[in-house]
N, C-alpha and C. Protein backbone atom coordinates (compact mmCIF):
# COMPACT_ATOMS: atom_id res chain seq x y z
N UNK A 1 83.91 98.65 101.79
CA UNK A 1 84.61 97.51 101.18
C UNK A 1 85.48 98.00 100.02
N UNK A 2 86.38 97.20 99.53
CA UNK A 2 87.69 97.48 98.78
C UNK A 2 86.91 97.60 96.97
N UNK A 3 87.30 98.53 96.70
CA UNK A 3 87.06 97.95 95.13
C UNK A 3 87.75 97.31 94.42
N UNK A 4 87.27 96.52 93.88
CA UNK A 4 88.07 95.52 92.90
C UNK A 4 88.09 94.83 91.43
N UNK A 5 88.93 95.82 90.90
CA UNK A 5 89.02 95.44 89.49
C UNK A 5 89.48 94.15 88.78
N UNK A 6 88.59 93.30 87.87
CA UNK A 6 89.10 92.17 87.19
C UNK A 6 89.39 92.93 86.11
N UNK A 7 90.36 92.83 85.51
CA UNK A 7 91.22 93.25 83.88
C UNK A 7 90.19 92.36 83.42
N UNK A 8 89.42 92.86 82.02
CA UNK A 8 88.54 91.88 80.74
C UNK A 8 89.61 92.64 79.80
N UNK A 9 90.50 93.73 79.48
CA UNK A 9 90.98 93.84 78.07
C UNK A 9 91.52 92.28 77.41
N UNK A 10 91.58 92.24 76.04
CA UNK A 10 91.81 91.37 75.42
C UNK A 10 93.07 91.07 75.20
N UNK A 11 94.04 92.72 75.04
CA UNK A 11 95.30 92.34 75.21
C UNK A 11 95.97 91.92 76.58
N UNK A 12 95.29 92.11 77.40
CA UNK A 12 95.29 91.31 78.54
C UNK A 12 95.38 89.83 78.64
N UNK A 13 94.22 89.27 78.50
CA UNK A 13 93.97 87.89 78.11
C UNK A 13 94.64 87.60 77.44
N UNK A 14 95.23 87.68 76.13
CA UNK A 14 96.35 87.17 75.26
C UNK A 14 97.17 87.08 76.03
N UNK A 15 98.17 88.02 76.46
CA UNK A 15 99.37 88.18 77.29
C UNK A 15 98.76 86.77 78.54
N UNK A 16 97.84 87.28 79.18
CA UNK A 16 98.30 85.94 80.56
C UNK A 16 98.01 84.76 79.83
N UNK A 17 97.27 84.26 78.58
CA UNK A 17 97.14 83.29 77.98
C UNK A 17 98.70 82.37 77.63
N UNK A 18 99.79 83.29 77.00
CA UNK A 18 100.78 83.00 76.99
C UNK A 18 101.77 82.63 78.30
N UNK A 19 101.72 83.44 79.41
CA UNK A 19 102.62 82.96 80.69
C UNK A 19 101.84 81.57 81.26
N UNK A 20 100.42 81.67 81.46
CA UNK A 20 100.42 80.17 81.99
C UNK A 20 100.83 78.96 81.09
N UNK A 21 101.16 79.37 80.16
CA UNK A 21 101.57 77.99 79.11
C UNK A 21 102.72 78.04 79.65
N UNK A 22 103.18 76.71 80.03
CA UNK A 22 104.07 75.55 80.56
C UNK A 22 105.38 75.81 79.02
N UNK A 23 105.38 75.72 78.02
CA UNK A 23 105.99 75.91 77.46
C UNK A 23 106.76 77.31 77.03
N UNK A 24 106.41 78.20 77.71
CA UNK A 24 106.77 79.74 77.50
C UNK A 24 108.18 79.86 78.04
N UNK A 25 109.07 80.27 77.51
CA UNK A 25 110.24 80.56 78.17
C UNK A 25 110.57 81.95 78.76
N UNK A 26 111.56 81.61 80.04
CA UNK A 26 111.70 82.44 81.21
C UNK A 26 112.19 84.36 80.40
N UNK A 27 112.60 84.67 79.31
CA UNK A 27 112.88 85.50 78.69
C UNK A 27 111.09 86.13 78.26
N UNK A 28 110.70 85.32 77.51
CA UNK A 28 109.52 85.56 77.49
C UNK A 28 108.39 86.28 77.93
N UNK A 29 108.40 85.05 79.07
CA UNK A 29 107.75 85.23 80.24
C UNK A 29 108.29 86.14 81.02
N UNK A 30 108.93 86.83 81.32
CA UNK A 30 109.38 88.03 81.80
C UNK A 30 108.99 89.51 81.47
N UNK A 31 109.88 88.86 80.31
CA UNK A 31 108.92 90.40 78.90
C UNK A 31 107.00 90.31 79.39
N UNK A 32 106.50 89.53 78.94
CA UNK A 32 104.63 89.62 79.46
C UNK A 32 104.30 90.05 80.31
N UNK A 33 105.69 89.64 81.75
CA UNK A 33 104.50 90.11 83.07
C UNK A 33 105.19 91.67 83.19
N UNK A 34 106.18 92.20 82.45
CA UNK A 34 106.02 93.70 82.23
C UNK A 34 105.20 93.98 82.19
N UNK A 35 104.99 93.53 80.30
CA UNK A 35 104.10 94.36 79.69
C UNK A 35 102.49 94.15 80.66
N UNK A 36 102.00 93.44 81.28
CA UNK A 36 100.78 92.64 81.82
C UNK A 36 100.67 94.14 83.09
N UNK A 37 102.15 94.36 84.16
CA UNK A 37 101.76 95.39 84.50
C UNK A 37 102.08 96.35 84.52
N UNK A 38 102.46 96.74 82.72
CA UNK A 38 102.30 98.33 82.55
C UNK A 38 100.65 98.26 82.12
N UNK A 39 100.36 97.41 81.69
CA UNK A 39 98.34 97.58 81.62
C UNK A 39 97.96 97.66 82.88
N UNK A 40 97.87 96.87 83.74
CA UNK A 40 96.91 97.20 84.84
C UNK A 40 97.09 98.66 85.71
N UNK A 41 98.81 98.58 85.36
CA UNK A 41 99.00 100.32 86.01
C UNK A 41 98.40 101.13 85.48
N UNK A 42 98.33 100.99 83.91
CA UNK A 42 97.57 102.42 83.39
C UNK A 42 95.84 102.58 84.17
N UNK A 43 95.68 101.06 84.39
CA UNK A 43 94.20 101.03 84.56
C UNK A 43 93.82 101.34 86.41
N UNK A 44 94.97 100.93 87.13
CA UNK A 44 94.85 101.17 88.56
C UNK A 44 95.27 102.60 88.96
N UNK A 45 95.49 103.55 88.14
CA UNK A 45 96.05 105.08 88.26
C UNK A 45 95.11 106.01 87.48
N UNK A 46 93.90 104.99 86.99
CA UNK A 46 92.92 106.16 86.35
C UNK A 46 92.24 107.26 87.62
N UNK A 47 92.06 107.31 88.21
CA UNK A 47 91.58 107.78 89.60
C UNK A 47 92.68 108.82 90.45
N UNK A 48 93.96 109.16 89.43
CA UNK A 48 94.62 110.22 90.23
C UNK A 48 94.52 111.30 89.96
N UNK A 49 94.78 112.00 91.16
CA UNK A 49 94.07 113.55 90.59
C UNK A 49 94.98 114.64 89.65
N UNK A 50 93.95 115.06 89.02
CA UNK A 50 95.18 115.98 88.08
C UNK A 50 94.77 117.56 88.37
N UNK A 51 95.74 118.37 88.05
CA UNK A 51 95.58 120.32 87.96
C UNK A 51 96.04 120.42 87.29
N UNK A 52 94.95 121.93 86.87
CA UNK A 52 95.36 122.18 85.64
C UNK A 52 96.65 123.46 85.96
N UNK A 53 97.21 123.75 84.89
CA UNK A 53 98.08 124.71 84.58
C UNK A 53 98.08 125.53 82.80
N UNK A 54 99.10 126.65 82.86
CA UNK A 54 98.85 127.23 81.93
C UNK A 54 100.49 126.93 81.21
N UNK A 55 100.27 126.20 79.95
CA UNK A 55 101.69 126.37 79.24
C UNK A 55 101.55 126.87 77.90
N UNK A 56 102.93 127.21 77.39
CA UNK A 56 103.07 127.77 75.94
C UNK A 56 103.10 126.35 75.01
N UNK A 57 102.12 126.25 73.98
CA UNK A 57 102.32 125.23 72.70
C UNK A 57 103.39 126.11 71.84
N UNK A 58 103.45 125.56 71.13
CA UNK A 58 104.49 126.35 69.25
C UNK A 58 103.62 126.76 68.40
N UNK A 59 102.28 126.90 68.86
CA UNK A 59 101.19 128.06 68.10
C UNK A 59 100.59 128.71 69.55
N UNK A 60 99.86 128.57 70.65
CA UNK A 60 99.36 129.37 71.48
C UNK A 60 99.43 129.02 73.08
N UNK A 61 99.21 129.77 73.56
CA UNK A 61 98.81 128.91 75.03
C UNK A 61 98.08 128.30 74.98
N UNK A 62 97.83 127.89 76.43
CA UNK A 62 96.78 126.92 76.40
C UNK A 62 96.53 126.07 78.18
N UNK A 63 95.61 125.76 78.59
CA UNK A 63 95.23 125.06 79.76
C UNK A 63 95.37 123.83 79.90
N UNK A 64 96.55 123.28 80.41
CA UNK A 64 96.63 121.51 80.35
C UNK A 64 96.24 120.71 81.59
N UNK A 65 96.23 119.76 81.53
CA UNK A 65 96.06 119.05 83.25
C UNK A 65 97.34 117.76 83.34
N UNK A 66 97.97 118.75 84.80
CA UNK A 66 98.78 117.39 85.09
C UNK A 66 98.76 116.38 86.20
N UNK A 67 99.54 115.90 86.85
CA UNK A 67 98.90 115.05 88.08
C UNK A 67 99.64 116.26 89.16
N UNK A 68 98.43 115.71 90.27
CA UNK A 68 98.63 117.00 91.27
C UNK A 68 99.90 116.67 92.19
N UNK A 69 100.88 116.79 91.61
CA UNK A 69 102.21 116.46 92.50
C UNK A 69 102.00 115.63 93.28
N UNK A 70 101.42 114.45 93.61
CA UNK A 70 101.02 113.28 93.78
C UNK A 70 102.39 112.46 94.20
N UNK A 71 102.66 111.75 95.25
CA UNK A 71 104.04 111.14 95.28
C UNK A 71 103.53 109.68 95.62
N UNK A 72 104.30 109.06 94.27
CA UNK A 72 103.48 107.30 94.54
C UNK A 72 105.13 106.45 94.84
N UNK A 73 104.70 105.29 95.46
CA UNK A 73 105.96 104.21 95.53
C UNK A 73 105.32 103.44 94.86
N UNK A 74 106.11 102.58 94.60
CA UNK A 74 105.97 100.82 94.36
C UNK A 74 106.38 99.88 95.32
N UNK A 75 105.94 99.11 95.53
CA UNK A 75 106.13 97.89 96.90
C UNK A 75 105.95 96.47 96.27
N UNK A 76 107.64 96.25 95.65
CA UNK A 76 107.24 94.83 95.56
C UNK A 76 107.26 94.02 95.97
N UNK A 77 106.90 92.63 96.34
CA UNK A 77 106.76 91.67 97.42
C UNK A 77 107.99 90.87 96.78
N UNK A 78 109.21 90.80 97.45
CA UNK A 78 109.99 89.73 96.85
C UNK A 78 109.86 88.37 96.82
N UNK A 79 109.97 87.50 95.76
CA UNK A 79 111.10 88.21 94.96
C UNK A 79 110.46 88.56 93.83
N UNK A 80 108.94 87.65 93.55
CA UNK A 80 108.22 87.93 92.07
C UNK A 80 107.97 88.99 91.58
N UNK A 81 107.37 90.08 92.62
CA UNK A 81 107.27 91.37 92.81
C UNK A 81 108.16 91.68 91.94
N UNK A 82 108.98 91.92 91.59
CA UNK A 82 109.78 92.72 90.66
C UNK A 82 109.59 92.49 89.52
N UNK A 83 109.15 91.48 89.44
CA UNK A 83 108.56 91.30 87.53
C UNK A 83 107.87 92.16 87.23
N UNK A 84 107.08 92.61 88.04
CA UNK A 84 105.93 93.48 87.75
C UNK A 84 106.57 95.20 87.63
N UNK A 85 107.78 95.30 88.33
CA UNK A 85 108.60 96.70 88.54
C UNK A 85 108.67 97.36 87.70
N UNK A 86 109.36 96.71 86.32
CA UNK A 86 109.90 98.07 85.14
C UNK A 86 108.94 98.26 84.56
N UNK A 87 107.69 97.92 83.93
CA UNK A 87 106.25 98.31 83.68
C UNK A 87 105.81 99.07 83.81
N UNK A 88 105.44 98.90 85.59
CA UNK A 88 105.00 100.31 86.03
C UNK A 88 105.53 101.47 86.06
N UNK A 89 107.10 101.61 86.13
CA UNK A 89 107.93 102.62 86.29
C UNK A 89 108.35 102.73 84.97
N UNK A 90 107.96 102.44 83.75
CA UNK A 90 107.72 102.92 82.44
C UNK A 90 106.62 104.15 82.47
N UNK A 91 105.51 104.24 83.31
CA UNK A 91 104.16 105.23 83.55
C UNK A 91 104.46 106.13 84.35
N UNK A 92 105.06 105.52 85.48
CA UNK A 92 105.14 106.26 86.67
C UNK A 92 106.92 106.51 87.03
N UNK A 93 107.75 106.85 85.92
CA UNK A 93 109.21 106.84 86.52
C UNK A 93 109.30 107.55 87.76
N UNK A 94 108.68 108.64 88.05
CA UNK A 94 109.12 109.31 89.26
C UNK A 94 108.91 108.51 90.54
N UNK A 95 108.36 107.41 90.70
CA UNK A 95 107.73 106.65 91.66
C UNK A 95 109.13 106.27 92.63
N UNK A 96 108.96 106.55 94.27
CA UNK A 96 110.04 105.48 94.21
C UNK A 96 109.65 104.16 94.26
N UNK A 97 110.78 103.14 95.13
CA UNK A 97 110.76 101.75 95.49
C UNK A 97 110.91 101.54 96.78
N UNK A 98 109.93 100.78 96.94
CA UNK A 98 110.46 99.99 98.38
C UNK A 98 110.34 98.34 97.96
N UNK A 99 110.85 97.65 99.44
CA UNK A 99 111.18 96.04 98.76
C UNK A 99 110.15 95.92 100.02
N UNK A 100 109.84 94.67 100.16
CA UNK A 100 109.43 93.60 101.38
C UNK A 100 109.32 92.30 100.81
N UNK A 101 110.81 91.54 101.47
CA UNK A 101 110.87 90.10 101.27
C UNK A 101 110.23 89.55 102.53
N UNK A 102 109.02 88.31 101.35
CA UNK A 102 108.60 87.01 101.89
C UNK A 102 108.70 86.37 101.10
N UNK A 103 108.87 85.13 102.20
CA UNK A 103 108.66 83.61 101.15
C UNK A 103 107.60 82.49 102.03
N UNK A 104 106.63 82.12 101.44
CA UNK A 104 106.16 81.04 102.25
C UNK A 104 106.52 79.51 102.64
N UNK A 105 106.14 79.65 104.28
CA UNK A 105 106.80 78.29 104.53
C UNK A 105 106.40 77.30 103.99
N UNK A 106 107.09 75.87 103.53
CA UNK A 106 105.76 74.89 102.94
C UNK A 106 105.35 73.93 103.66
N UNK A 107 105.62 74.21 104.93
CA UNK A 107 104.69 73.26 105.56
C UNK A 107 103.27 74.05 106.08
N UNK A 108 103.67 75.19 106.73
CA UNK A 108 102.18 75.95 107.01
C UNK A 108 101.35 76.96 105.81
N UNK A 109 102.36 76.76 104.95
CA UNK A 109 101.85 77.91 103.72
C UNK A 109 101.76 79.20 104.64
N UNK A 110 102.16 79.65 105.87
CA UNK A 110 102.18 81.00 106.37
C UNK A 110 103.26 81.66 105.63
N UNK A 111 103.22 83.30 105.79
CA UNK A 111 104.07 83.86 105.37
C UNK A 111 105.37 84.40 105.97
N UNK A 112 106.53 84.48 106.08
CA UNK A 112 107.61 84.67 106.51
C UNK A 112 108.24 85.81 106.22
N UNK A 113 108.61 87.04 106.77
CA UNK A 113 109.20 88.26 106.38
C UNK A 113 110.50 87.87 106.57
N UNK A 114 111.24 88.47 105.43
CA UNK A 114 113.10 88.28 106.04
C UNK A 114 113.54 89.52 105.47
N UNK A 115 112.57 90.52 104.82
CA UNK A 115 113.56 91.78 104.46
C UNK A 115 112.47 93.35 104.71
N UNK A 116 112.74 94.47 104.90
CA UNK A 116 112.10 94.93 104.70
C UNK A 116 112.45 96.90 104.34
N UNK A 117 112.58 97.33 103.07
CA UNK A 117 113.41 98.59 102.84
C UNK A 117 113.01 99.38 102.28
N UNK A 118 111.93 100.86 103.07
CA UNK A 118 110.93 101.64 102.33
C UNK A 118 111.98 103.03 102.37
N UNK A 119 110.89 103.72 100.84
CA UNK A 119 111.43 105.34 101.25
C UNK A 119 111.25 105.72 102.26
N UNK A 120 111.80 106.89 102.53
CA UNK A 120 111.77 107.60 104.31
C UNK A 120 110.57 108.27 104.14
N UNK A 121 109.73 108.62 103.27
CA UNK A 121 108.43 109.55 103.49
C UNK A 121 107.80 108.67 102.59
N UNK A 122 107.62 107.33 103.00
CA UNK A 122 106.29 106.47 102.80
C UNK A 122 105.17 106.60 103.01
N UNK A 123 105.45 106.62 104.52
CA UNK A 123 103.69 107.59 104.77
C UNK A 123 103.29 108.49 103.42
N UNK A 124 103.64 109.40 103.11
CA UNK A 124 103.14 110.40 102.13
C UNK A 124 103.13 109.81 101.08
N UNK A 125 102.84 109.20 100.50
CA UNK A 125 102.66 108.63 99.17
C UNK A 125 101.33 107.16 99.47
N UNK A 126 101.09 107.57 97.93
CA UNK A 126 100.29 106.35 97.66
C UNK A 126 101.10 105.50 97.17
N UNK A 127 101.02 103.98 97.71
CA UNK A 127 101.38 103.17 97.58
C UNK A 127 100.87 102.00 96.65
N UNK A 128 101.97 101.15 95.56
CA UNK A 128 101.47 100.45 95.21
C UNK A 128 102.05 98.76 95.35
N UNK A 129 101.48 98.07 95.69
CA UNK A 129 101.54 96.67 96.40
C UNK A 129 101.57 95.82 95.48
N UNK A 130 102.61 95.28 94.97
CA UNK A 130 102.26 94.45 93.60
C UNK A 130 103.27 93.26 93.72
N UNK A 131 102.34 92.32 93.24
CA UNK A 131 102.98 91.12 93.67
C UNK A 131 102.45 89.77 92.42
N UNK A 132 102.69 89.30 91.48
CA UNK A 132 102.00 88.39 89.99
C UNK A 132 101.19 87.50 90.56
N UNK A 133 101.84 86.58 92.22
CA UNK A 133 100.17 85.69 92.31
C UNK A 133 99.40 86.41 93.64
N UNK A 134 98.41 86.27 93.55
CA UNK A 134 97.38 86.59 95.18
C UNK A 134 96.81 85.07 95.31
N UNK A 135 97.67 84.16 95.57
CA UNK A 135 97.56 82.96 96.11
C UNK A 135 96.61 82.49 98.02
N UNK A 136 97.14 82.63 98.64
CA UNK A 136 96.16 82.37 100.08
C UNK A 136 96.07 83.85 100.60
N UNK A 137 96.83 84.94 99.94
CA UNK A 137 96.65 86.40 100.36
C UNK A 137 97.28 86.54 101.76
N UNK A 138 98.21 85.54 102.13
CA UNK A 138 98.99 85.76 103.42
C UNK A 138 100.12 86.76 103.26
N UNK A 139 100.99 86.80 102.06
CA UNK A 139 101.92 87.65 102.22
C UNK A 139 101.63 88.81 101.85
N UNK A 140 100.11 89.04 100.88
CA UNK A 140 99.49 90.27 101.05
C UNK A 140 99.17 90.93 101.57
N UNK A 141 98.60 90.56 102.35
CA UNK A 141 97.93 91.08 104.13
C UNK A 141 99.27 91.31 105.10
N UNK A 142 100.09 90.57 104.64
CA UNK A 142 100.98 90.63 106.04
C UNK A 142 102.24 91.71 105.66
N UNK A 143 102.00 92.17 103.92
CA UNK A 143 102.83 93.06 103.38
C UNK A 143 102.48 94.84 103.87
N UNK A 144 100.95 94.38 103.40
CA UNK A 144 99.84 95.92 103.91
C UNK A 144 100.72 96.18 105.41
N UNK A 145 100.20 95.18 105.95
CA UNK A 145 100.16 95.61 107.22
C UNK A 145 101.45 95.99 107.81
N UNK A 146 102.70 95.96 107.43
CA UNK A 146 103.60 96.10 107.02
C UNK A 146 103.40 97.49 107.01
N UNK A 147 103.25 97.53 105.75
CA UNK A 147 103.27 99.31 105.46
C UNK A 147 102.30 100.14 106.26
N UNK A 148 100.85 99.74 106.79
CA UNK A 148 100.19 100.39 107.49
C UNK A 148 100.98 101.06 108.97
N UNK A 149 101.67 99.95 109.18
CA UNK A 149 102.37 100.36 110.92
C UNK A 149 103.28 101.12 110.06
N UNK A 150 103.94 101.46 108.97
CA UNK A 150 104.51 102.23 108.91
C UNK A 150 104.32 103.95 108.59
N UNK A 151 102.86 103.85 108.60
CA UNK A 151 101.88 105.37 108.58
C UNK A 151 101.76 105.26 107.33
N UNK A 152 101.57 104.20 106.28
CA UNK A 152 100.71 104.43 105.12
C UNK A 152 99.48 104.42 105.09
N UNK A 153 98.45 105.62 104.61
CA UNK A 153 97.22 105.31 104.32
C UNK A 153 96.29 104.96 103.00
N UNK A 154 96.75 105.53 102.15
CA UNK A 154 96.48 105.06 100.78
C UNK A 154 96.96 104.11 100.19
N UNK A 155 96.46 102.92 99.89
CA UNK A 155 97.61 101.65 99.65
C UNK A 155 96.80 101.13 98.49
N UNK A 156 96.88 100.37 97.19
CA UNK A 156 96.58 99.85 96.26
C UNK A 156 97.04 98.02 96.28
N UNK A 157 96.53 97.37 95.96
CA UNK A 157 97.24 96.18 95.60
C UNK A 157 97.07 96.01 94.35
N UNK A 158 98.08 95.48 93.27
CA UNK A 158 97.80 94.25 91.79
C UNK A 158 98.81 93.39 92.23
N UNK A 159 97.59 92.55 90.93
CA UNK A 159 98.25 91.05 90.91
C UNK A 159 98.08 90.81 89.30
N UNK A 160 98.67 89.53 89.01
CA UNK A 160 98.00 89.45 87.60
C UNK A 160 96.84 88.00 87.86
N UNK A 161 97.48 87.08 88.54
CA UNK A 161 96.52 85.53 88.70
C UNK A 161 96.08 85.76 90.58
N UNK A 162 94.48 85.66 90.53
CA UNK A 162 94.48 85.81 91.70
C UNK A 162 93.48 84.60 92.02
N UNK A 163 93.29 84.30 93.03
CA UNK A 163 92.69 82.77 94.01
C UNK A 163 91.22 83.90 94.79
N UNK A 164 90.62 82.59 94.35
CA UNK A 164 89.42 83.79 95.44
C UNK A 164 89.19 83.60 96.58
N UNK A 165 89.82 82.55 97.17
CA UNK A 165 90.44 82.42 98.73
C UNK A 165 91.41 83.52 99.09
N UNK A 166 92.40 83.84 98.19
CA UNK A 166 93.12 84.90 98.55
C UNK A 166 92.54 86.60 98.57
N UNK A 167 91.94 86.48 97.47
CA UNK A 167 91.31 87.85 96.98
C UNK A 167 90.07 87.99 98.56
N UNK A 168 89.68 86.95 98.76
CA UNK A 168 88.69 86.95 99.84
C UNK A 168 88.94 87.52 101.27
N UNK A 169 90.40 87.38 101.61
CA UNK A 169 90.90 87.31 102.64
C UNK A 169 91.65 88.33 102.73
N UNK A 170 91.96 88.99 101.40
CA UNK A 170 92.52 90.56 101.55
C UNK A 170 91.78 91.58 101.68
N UNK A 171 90.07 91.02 100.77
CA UNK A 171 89.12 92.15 101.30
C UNK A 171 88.58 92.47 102.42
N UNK A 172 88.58 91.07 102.92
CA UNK A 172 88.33 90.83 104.46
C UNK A 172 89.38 91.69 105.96
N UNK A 173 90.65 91.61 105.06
CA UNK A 173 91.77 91.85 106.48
C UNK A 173 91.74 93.32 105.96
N UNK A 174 91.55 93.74 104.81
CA UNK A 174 92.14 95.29 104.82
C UNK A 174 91.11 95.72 103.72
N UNK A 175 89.95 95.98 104.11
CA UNK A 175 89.18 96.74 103.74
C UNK A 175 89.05 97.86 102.68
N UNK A 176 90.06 98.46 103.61
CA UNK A 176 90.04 99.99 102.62
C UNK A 176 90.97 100.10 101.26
N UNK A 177 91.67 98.86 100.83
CA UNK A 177 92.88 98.12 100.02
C UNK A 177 91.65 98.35 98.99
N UNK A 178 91.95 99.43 97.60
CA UNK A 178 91.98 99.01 96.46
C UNK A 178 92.61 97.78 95.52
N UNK A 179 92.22 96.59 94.64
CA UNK A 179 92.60 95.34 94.57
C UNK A 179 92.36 95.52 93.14
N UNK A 180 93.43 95.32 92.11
CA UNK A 180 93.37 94.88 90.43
C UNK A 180 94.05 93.99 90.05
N UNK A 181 93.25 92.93 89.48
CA UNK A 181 93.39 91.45 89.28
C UNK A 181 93.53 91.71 87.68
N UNK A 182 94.42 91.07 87.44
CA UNK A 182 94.63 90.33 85.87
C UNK A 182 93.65 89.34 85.39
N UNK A 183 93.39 88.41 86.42
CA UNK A 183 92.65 87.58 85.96
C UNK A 183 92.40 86.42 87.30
N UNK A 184 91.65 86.16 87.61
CA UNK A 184 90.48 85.12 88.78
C UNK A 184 90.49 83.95 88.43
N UNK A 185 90.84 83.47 88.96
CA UNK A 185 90.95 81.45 88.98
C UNK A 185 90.18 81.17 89.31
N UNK A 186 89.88 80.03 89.36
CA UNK A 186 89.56 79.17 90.31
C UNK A 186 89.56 78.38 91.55
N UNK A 187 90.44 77.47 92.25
CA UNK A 187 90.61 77.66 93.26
C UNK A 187 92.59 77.48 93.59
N UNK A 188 92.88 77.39 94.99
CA UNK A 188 93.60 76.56 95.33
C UNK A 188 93.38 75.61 95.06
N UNK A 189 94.62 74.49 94.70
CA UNK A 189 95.25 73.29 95.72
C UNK A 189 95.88 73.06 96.63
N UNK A 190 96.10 71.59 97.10
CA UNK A 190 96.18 71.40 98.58
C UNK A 190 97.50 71.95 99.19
N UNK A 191 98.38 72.39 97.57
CA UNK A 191 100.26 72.88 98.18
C UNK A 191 99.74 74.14 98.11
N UNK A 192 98.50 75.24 98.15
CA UNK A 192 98.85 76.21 97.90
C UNK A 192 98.66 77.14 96.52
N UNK A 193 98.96 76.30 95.56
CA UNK A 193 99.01 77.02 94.43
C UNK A 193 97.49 77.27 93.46
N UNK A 194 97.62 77.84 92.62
CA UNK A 194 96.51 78.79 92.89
C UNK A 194 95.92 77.78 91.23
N UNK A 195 95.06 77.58 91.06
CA UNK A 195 94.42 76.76 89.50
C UNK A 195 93.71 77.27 89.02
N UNK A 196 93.71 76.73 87.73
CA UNK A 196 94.89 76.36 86.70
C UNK A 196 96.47 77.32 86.79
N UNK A 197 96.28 78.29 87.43
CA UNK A 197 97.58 79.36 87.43
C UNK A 197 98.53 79.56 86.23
N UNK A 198 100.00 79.38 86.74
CA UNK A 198 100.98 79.86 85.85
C UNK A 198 101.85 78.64 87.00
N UNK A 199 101.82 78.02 87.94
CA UNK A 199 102.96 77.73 88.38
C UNK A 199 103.57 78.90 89.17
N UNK A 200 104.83 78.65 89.38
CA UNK A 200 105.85 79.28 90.68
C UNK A 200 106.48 80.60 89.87
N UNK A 201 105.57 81.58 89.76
CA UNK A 201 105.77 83.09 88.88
C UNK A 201 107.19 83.26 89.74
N UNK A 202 108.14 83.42 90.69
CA UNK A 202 108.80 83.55 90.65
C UNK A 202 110.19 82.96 90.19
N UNK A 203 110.23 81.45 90.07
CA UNK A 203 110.98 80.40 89.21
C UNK A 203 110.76 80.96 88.10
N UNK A 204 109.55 81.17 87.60
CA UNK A 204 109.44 81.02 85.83
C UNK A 204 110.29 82.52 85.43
N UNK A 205 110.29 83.62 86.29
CA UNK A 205 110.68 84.91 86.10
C UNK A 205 112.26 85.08 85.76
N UNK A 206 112.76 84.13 86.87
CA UNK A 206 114.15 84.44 87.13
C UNK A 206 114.75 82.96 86.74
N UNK A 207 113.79 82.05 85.94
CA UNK A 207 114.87 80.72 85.51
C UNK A 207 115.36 79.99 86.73
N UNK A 208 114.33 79.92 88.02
CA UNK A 208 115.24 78.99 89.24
C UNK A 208 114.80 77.54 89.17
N UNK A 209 114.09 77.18 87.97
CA UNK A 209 113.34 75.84 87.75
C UNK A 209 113.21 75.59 86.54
């Protein structure tokens, strides 16, 4: 089964304390869900491997450890997905990008692919799957899987607000999916959206509401 991290830091909690407030503006709120996942990145990349090497300091040598040439992407789920982008690639600049646009329908709440544009040596990299809600976990699962047919094996997901209908259903469909949550709701409602939440993280990101 998947491991799965809930974020408890405090500067955590502050930060999502501020985006679900209804009164936060889209500038704002933008700036947070950076900063929200340059934290969970630091915390979902503790586990990479490092070697050591030998370099010169400005008094002696010395034995350092770096990461073992390790080649990671980012995979954001459009369009919210990208809120979460410059954060991580504040930690990880060398990372590349890939996109995969969905949007859900609203009558079935299923998920709908309309885009899809990875590096050419995806397979080889660990991948990271990041997307601000894990709402019914349809476009999660249907993102993985996505990248799985495309010969990825190491795959990560974050979120920052996650549904435990959704979180349920990603541990369920993809097992071997490492999962880091910002923070665990409570449930759905009947449109879908995830409670108490933040609302439509991608409106609030980009000002479409």
């Amino acid at each position: 089964m998947s491991k799965v991290i809930i974020m408890d830091h405090p500067l955590i909690k502050h930060k999502i304390s501020i985006i679900r407030d209804k009164s936060t503006g889209t500038k704002e709120f933008r700036e947070i869900i950076t900063e929200i996942a340059m934290l969970e990145c630091f915390e979902s990349t503790r586990d990479l491997k490092l070697h050591e090497i030998e370099i010169e300091t400005p008094i002696t040598k010395t034995t350092v450890e770096r990461l073992e040439g390790k080649k990671l992407a980012i995979v954001p789920i459009l369009r919210a997905g990208l809120g979460m982008v410059a954060g991580m690639q504040t930690l990880i600049p060398s990372a590349k990008i890939g996109h995969i646009g969905m949007y859900r329908d609203p009558e079935t709440l299923n998920p709908v692919e309309y885009y899809c544009k990875l590096p050419a040596d995806i397979e080889e990299r660990d991948v990271f799957v990041v997307d601000p809600m894990l709402a019914t976990g349809g476009s999660a699962c249907d993102a993985i899987t996505q990248l799985k047919a495309h010969g990825c094996k190491n795959i990560r997901f974050m979120c920052i607000i996650a549904a435990p209908e959704g979180l349920e259903r990603l541990q369920k469909e993809h097992p071997d999916v490492d999962i880091t949550v910002g923070a665990l709701d409570d449930h759905l409602n009947d449109h879908g959206y995830i409670v108490p939440g933040l609302g439509d993280a991608g409106d609030r990101i980009f000002g479409t509401k």
